[in-house]
N, C-alpha and C. Protein backbone atom coordinates (compact mmCIF):
# COMPACT_ATOMS: atom_id res chain seq x y z
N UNK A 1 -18.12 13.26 -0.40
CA UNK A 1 -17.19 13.07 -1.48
C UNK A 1 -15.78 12.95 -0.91
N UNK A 2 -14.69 11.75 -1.54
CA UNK A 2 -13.79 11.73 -1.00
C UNK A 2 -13.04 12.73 -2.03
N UNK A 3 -11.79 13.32 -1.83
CA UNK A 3 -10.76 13.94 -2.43
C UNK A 3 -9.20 13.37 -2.20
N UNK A 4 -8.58 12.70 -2.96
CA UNK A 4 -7.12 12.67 -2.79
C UNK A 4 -6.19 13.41 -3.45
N UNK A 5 -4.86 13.57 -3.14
CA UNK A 5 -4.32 13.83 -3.51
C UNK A 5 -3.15 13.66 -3.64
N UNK A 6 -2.40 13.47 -5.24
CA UNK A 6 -1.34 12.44 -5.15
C UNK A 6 0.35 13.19 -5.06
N UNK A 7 0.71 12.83 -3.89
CA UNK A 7 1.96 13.90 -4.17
C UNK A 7 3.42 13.69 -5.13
N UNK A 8 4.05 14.41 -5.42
CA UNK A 8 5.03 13.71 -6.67
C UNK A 8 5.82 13.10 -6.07
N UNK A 9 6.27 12.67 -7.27
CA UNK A 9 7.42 11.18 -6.94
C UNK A 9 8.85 11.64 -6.97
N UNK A 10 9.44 10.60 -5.85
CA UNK A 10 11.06 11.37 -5.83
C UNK A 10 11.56 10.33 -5.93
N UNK A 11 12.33 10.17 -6.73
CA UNK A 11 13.21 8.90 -7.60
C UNK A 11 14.57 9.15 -6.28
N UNK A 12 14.40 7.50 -5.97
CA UNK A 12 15.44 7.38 -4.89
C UNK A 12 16.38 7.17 -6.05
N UNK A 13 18.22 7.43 -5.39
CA UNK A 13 19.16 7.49 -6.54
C UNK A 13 19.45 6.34 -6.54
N UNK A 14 20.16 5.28 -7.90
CA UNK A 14 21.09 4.46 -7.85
C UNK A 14 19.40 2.93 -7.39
N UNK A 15 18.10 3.58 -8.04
CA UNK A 15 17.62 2.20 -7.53
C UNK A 15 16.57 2.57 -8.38
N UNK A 16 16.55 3.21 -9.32
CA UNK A 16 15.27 3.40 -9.69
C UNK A 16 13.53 3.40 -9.45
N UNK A 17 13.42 3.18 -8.08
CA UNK A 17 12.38 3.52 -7.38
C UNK A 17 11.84 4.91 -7.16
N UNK A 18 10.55 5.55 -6.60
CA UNK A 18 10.31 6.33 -6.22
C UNK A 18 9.22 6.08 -5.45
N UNK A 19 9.73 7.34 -4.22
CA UNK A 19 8.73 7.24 -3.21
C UNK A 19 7.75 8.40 -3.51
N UNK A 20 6.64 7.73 -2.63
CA UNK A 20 5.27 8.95 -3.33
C UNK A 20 4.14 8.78 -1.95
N UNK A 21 3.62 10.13 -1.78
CA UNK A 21 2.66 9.90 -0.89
C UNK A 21 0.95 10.21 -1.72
N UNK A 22 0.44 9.69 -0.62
CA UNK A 22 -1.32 9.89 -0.90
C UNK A 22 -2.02 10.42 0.28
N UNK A 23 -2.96 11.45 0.10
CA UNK A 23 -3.66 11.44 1.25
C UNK A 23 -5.15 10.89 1.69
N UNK A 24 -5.12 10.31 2.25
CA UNK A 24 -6.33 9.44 2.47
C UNK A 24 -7.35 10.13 3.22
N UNK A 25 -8.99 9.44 2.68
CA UNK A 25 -10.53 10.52 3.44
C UNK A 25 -10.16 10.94 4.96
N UNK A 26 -9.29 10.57 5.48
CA UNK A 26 -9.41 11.10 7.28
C UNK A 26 -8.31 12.31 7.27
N UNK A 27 -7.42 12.75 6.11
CA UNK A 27 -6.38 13.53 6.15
C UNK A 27 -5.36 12.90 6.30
N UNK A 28 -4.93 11.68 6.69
CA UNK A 28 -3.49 10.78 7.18
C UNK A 28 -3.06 10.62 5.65
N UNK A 29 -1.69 10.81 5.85
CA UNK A 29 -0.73 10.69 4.40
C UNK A 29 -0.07 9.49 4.49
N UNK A 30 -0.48 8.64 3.66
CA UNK A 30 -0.18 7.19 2.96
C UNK A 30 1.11 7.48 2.15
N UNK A 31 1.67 6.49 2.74
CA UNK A 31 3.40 6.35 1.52
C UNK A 31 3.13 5.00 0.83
N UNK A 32 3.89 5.25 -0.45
CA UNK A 32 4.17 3.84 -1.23
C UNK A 32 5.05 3.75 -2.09
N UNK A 33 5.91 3.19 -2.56
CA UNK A 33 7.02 2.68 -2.91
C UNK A 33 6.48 2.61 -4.80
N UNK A 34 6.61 3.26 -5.48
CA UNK A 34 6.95 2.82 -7.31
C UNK A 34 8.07 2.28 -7.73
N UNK A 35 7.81 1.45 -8.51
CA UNK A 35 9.02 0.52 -9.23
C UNK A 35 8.35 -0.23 -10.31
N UNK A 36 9.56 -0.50 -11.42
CA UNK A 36 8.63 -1.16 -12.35
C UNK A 36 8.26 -0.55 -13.50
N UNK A 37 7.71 -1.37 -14.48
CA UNK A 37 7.20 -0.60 -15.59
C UNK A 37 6.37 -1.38 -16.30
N UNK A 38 5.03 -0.86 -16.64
CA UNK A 38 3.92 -2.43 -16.88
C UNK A 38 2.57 -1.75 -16.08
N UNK A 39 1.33 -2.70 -16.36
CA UNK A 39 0.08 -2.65 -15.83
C UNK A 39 0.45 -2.70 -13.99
N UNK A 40 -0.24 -1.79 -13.83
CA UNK A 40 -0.29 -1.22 -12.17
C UNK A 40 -0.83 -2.39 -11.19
N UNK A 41 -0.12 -2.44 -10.51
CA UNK A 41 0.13 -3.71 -9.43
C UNK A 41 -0.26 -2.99 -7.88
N UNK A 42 -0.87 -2.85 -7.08
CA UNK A 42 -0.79 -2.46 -5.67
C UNK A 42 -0.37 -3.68 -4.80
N UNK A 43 0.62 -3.70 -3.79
CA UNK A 43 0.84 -4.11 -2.87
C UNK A 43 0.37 -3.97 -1.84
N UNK A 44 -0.10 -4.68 -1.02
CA UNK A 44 -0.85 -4.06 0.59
C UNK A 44 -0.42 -4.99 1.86
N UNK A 45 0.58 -4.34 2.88
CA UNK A 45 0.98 -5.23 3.53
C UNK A 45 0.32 -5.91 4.74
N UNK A 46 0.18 -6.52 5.16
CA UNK A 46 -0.34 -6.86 6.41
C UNK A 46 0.25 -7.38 7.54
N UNK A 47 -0.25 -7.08 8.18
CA UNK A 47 0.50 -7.15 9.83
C UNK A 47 1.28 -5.74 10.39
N UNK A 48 1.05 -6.06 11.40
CA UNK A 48 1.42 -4.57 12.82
C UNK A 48 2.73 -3.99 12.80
N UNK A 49 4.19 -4.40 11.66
CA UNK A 49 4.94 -4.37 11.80
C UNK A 49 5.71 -4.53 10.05
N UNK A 50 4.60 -4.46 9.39
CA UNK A 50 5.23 -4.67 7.93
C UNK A 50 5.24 -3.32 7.48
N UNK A 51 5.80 -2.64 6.51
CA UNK A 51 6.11 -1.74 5.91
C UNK A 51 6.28 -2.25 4.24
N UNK A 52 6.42 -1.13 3.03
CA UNK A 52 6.58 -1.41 2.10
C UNK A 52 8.07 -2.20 1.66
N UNK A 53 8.95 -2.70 2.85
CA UNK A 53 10.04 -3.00 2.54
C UNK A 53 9.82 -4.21 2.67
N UNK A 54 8.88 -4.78 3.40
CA UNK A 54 8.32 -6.35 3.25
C UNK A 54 8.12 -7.05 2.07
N UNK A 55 8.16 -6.16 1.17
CA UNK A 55 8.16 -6.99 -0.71
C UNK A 55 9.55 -7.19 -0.60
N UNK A 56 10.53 -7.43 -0.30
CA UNK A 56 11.99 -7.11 -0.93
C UNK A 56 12.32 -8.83 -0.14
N UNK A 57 12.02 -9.28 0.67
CA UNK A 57 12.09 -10.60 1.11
C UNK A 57 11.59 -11.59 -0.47
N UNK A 58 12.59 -12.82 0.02
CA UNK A 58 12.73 -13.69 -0.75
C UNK A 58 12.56 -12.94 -2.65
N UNK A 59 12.37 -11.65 -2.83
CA UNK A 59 12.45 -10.94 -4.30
C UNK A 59 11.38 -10.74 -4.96
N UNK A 60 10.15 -10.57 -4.04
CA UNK A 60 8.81 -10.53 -4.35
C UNK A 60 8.63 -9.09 -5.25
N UNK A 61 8.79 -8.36 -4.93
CA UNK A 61 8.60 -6.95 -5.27
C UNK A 61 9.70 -6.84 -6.82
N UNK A 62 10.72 -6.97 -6.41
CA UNK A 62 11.73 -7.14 -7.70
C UNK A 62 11.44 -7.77 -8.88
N UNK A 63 10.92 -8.75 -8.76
CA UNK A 63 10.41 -9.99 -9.74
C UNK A 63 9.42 -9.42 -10.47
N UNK A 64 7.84 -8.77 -9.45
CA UNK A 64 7.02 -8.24 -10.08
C UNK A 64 7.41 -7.42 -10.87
N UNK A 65 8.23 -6.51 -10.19
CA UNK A 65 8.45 -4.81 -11.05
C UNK A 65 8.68 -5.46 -12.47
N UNK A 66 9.52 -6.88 -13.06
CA UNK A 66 9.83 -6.64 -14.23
C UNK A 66 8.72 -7.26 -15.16
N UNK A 67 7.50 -7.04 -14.73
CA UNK A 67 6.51 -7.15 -15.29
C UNK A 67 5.59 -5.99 -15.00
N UNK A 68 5.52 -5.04 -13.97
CA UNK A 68 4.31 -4.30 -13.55
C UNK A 68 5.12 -3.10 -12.89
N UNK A 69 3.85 -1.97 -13.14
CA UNK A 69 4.50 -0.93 -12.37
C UNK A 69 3.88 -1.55 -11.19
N UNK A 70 4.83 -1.46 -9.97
CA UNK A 70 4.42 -2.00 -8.63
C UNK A 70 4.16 -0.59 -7.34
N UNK A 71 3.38 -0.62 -6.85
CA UNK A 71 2.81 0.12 -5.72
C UNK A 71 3.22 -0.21 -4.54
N UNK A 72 4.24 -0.58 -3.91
CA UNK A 72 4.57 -1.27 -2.47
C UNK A 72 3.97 -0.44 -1.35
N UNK A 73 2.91 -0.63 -0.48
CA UNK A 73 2.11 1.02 0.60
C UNK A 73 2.81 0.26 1.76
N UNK A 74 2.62 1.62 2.39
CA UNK A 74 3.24 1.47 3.81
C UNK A 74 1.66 1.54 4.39
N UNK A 75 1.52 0.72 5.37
CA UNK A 75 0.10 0.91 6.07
C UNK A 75 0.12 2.12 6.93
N UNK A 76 -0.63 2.46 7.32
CA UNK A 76 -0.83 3.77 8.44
C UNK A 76 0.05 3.78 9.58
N UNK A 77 0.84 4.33 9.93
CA UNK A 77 1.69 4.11 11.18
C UNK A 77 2.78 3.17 11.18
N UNK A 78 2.78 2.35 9.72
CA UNK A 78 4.41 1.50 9.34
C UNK A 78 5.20 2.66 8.31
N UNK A 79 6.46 2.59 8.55
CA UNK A 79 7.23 3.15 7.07
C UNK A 79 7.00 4.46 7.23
N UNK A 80 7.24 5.02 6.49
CA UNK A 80 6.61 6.41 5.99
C UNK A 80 5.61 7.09 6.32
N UNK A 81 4.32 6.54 5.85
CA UNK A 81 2.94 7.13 6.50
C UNK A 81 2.33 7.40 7.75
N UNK A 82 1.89 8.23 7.65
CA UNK A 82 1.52 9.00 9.05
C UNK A 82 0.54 7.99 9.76
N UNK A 83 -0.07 8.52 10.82
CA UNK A 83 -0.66 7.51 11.80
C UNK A 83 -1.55 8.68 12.30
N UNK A 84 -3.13 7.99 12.29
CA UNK A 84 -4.31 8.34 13.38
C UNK A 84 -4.35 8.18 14.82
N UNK A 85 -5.23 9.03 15.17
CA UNK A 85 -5.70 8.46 16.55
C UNK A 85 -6.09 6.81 16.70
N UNK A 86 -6.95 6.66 15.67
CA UNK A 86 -7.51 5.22 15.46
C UNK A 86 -7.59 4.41 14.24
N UNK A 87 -7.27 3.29 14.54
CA UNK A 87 -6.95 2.36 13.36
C UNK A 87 -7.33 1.35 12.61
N UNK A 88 -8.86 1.59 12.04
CA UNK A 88 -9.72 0.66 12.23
C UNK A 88 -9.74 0.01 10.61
N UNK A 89 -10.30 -1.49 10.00
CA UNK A 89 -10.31 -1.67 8.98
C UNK A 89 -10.82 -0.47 7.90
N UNK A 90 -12.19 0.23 8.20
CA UNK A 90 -11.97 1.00 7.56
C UNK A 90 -11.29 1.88 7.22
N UNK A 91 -10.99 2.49 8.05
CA UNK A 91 -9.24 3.37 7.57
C UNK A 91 -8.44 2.68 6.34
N UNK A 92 -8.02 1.35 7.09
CA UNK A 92 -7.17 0.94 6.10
C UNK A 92 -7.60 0.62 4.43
N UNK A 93 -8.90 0.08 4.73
CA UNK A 93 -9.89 -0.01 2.85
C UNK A 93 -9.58 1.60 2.77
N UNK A 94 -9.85 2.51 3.63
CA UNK A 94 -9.50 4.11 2.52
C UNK A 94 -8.38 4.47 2.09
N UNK A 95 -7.56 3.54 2.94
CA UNK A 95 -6.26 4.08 2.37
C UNK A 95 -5.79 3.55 1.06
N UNK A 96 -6.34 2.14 1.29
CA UNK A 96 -5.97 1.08 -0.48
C UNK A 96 -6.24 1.66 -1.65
N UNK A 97 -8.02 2.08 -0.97
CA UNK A 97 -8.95 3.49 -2.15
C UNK A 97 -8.26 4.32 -2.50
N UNK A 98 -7.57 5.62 -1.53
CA UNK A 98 -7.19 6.32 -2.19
C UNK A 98 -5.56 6.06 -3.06
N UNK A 99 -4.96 4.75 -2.77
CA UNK A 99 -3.78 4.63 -3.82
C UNK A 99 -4.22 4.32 -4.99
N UNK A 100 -5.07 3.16 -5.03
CA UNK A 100 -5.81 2.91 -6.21
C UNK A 100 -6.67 3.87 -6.84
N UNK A 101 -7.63 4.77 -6.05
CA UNK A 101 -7.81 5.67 -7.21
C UNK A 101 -7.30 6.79 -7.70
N UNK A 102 -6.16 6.79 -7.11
CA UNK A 102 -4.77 7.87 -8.08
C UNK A 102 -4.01 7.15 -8.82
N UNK A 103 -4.38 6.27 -9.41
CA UNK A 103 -3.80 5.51 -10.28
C UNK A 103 -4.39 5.31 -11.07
N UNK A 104 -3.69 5.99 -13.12
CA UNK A 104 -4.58 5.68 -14.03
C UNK A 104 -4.95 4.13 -14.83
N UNK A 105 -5.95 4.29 -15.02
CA UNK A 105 -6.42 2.79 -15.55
C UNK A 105 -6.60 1.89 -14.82
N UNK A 106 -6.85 0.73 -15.06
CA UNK A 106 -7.47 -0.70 -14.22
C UNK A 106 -5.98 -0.79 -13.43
N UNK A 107 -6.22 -1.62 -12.47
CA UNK A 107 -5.62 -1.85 -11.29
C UNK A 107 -5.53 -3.15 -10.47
N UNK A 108 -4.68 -3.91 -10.59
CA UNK A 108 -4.31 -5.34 -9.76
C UNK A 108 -4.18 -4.76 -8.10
N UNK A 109 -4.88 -5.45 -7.16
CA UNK A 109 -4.20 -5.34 -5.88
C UNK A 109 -4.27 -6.76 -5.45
N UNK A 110 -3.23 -6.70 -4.51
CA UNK A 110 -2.92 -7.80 -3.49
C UNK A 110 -3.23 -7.26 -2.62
N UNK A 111 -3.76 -8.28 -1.55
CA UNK A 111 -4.03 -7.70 -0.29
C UNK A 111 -4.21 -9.40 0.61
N UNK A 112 -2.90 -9.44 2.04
CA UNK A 112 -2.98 -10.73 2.38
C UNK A 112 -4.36 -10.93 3.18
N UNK A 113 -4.28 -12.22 3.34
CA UNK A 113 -5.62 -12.37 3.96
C UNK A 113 -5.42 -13.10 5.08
N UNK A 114 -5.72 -12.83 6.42
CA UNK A 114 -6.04 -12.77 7.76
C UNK A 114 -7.10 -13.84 8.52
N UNK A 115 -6.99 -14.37 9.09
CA UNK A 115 -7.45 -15.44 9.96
C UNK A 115 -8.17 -14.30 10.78
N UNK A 116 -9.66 -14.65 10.53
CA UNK A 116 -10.27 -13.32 11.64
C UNK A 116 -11.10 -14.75 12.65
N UNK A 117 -11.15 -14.38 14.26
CA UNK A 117 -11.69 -14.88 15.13
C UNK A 117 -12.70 -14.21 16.00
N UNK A 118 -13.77 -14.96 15.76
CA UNK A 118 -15.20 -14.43 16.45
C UNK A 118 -14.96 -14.90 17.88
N UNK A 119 -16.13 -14.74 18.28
CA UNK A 119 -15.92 -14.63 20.01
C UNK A 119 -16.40 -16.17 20.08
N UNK A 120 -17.02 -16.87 19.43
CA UNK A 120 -16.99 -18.30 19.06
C UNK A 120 -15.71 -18.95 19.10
N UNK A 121 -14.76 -18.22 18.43
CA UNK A 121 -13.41 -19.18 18.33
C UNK A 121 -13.47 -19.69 16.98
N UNK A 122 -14.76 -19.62 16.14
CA UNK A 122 -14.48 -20.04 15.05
C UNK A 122 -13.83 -19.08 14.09
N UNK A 123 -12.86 -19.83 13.01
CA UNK A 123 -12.06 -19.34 11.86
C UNK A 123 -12.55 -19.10 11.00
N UNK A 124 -12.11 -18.25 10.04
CA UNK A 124 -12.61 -18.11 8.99
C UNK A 124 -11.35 -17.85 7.99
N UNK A 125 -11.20 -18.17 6.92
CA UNK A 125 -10.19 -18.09 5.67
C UNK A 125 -10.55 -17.65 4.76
């Protein structure tokens, strides 16, 4: 059985955001960014170097919020959230899990999608 747990939210001043953590099945504490007001939106960033501040380019995150409460996560070891020994896709699906399931009601996520390469060389999209 997994267990999370959602920690409270601290309203950054002068921006109406709040930051909030989660703890995910391995014990590592997940951060993510609230904003917004509306049906629940998750953000999920991708790449080795993105953080939840990666919505704020070209006004992605802003735009949504005025339709959705928005979820911006910091991946494991970007931003805020803590970091494992090891960093494997599954980790990261538990970590999406446990934002999404501390969140009441149905749930939108984004999540980018990745050019994965087999030892073939062939692509996949």
């Amino acid at each position: 059985m997994i267990e999370f747990v959602l920690a409270e939210h601290v309203t950054t001043p002068d921006t109406g955001r709040a930051m909030g953590t989660i703890t995910s099945a391995d014990g590592t504490t997940i951060a993510y960014e609230r904003t917004g007001s509306g049906p629940p939106l998750v953000l999920v960033v991708g790449g080795a170097t993105n953080d939840h501040k990666r919505w704020e380019q070209a006004g992605v995150r802003p735009t949504l919020a005025e339709h959705c409460t928005v979820y911006a996560m910091d991946g494991r070891g970007l931003g805020e959230s803590g970091d494992a020994e090891a960093s494997e896709l599954e980790r990261e699906v538990e970590d999406v899990a446990a934002v999404v399931t501390a969140i009441d009601g149905q749930v939108t996520l984004t999540w980018p999608l990745r050019r994965v390469q087999s030892d073939s060389r062939a692509n996949f999209d």
